[in-house]
Protein backbone atom coordinates (compact mmCIF):
# COMPACT_ATOMS: atom_id res chain seq x y z
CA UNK A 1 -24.88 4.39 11.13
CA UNK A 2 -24.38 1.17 12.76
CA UNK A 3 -23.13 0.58 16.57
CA UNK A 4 -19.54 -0.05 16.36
CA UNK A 5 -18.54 -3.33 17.26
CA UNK A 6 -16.97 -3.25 20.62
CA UNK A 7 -14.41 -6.07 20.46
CA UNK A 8 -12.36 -7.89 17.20
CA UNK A 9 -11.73 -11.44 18.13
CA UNK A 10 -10.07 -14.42 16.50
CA UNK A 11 -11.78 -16.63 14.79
CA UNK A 12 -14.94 -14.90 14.04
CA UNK A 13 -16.38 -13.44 10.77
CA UNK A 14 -18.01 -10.29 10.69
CA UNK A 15 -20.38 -8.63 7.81
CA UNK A 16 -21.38 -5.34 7.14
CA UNK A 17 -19.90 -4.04 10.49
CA UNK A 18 -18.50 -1.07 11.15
CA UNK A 19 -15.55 -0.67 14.07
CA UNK A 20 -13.96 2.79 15.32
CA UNK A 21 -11.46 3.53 17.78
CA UNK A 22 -13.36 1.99 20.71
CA UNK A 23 -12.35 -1.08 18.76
CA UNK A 24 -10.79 -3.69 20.22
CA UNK A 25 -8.20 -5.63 18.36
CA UNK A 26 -7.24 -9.02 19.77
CA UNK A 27 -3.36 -9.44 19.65
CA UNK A 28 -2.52 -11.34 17.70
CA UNK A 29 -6.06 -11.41 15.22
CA UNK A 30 -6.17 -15.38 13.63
CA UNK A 31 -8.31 -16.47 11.44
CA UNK A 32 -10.56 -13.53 10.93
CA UNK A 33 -13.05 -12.91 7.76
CA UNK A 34 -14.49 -9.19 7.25
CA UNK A 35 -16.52 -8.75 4.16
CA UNK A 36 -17.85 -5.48 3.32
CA UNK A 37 -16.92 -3.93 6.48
CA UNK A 38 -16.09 -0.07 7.69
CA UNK A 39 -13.07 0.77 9.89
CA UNK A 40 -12.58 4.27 11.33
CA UNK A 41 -9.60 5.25 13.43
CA UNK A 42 -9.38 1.60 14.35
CA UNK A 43 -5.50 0.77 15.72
CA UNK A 44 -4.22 -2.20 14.14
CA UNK A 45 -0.15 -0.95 14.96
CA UNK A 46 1.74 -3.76 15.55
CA UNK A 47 -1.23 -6.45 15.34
CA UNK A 48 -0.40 -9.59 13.87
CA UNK A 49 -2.83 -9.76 11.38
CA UNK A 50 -3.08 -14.25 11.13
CA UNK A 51 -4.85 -16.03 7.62
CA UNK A 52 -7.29 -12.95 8.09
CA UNK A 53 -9.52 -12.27 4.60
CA UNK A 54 -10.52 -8.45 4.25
CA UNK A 55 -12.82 -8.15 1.32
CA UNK A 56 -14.55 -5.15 -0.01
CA UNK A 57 -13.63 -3.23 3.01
CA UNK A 58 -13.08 0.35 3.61
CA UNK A 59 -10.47 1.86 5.89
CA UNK A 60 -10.91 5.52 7.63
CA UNK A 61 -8.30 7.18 9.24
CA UNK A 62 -6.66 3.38 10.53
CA UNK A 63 -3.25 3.05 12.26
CA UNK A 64 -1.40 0.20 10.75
CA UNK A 65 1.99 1.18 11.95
CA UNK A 66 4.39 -1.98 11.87
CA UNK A 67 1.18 -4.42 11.21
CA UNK A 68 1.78 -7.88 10.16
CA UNK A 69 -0.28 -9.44 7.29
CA UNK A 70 0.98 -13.05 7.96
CA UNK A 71 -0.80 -15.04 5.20
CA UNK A 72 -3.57 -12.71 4.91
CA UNK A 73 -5.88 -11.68 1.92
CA UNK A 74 -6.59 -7.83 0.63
CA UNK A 75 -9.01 -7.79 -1.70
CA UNK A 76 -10.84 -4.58 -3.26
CA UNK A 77 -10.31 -2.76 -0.10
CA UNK A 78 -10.01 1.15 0.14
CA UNK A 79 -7.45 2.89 2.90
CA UNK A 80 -8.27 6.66 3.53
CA UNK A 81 -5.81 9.04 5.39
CA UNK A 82 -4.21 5.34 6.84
CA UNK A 83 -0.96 4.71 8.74
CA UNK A 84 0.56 2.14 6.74
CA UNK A 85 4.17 2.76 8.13
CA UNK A 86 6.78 -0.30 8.44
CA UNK A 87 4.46 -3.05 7.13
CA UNK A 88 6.28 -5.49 5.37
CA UNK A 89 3.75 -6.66 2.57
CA UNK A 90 6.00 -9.55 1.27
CA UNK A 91 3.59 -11.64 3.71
CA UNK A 92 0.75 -11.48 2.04
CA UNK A 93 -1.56 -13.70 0.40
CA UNK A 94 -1.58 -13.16 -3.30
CA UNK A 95 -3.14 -16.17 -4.02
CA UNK A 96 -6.30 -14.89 -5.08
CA UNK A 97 -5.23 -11.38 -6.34
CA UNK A 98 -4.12 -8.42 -4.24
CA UNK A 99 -3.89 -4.95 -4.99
CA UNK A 100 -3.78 -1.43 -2.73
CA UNK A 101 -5.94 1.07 -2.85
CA UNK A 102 -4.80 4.27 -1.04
CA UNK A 103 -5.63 7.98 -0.96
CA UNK A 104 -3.48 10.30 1.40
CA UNK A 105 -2.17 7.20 3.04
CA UNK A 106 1.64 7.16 4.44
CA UNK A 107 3.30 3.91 3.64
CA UNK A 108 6.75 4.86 4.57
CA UNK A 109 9.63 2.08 5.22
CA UNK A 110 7.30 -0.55 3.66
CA UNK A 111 8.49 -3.13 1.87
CA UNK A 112 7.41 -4.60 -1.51
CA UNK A 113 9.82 -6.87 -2.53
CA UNK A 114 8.42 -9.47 -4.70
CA UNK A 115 4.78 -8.60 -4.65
CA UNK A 116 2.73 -8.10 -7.50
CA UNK A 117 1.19 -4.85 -6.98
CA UNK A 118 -0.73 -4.57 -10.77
CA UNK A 119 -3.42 -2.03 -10.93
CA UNK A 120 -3.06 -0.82 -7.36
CA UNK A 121 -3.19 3.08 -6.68
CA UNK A 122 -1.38 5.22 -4.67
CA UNK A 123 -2.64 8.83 -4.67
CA UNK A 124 -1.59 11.98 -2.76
CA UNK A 125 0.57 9.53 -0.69
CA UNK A 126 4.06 9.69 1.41
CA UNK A 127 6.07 6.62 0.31
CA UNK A 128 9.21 7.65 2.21
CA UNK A 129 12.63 5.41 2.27
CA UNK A 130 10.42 1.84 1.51
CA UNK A 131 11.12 -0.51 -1.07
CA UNK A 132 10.13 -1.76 -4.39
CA UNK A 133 12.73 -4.35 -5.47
CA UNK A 134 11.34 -7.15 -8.19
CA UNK A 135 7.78 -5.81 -7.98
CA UNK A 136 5.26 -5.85 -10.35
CA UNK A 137 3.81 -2.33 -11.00
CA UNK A 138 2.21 -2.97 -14.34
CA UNK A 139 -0.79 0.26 -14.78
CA UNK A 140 0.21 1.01 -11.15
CA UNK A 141 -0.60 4.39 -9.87
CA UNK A 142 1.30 6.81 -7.87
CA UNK A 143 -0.25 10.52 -8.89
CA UNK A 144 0.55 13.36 -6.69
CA UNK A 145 2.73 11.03 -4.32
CA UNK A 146 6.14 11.64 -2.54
CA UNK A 147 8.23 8.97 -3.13
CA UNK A 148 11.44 10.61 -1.02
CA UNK A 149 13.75 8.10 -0.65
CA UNK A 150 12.17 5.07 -1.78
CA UNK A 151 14.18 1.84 -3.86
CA UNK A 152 13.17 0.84 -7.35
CA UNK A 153 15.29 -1.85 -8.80
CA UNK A 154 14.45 -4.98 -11.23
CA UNK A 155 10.72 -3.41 -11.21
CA UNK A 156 7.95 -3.97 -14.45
CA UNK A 157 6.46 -0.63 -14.19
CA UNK A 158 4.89 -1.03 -17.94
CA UNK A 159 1.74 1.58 -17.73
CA UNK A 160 2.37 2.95 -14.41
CA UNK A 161 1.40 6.48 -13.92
CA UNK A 162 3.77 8.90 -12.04
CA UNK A 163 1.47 11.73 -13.15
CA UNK A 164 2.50 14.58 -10.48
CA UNK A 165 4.48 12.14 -7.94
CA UNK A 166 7.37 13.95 -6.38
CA UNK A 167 11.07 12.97 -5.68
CA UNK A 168 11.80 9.64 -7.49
CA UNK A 169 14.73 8.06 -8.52
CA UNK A 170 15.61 5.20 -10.22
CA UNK A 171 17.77 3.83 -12.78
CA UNK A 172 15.82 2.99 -16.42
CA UNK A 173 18.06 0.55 -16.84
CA UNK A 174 17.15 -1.72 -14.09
CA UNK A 175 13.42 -1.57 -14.62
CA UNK A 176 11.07 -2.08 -16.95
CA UNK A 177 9.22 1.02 -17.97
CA UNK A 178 7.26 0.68 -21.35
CA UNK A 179 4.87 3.31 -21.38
CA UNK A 180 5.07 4.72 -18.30
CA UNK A 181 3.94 8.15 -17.17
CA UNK A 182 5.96 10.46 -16.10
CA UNK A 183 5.82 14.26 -15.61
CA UNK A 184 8.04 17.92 -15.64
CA UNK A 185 9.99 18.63 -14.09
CA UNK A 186 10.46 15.25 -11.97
CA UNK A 187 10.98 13.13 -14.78
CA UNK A 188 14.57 14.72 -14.43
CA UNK A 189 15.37 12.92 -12.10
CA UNK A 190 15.58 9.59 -14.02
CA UNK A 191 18.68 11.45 -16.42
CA UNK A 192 20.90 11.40 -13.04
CA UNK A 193 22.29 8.11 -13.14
CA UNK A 194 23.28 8.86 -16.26
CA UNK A 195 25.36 11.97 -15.40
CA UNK A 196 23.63 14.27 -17.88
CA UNK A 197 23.50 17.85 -17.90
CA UNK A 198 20.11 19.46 -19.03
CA UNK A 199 19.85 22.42 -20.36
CA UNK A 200 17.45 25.26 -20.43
């Protein structure tokens, strides 16, 4: 494996690096590019993250807590057993696609309000209490996630797949939900704003 890079500065672009937890992160980061890197425990909680680009980049065990992508670019990035908590992705850059990719990540009190999110996947994830209001979730994943809590209003969630997720609740009235996926017993859950009493 490569050294890990000691320092993240502003203004610098960095390929095929790999960072850990003796990373570290200039506050606020400006103006960064990092193509094809690795990042393992690296703590990024409550960096301002400035016009940064992350592309093709994978994501180990990273603290994001309360991060701030101001105008910055995700693109076909991984996130592993991240802290994703607080982060407030209506900053991003969509401009030349965006989309999550995250396995046993916690993204609780985010906040997804506006943001396309097509194709992204959430798996074995705690989305607790954040906030999907006017999203786009069109062949979205969230298998085997816990969504305790967490806001969907005014959403397209046409091919999503709630296979296995856990503790949603939302009115299909509000959102658009052509041929979604849902599973038993959780799928429920959607018959309660209608005050319905189910049978067994």
């Amino acid at each position: 494996m490569k050294k890990p890079i000691s320092a993240v500065n502003s203004n610098t672009d960095y390929l095929d690096e790999y960072f850990n937890a003796n990373s570290e992160v200039a506050k606020p980061l400006t103006e960064v590019t990092f193509g094809k890197c690795k990042f393992v425990d690296v703590n990024f909680s409550e960096v301002r993250l400035i016009r940064c680009r992350f592309e093709e980049c994978e994501f180990q065990g990273c603290n994001f807590n309360m991060a701030r992508f101001v105008e910055s670019k995700v693109l076909e990035s991984k996130f592993l057993a991240c802290r994703l908590t607080g982060v407030d992705w209506m900053q991003i850059d969509t401009s030349m696609g965006f989309s999550l990719n995250c396995e046993s990540c916690e993204l609780s009190y985010c906040v997804f309000s506006g943001v396309d999110l097509s194709k992204s996947v959430f798996i074995k994830c705690k989305i607790h209490d954040a906030e999907f209001s006017d999203a786009i979730l069109r062949e979205t994943v969230f298998e085997e996630s816990d969504l305790l809590g967490t806001f969907f209003t005014r959403c397209d969630m046409g091919n999503a797949n709630f296979k296995k997720a856990t503790n949603y609740v939302f009115d299909l009235r509000d959102n658009k939900c052509k041929k979604t996926i849902f599973s038993r017993p959780e799928v429920e859950n959607l018959l309660l704003p209608f005050d319905l009493v189910v049978a067994n």
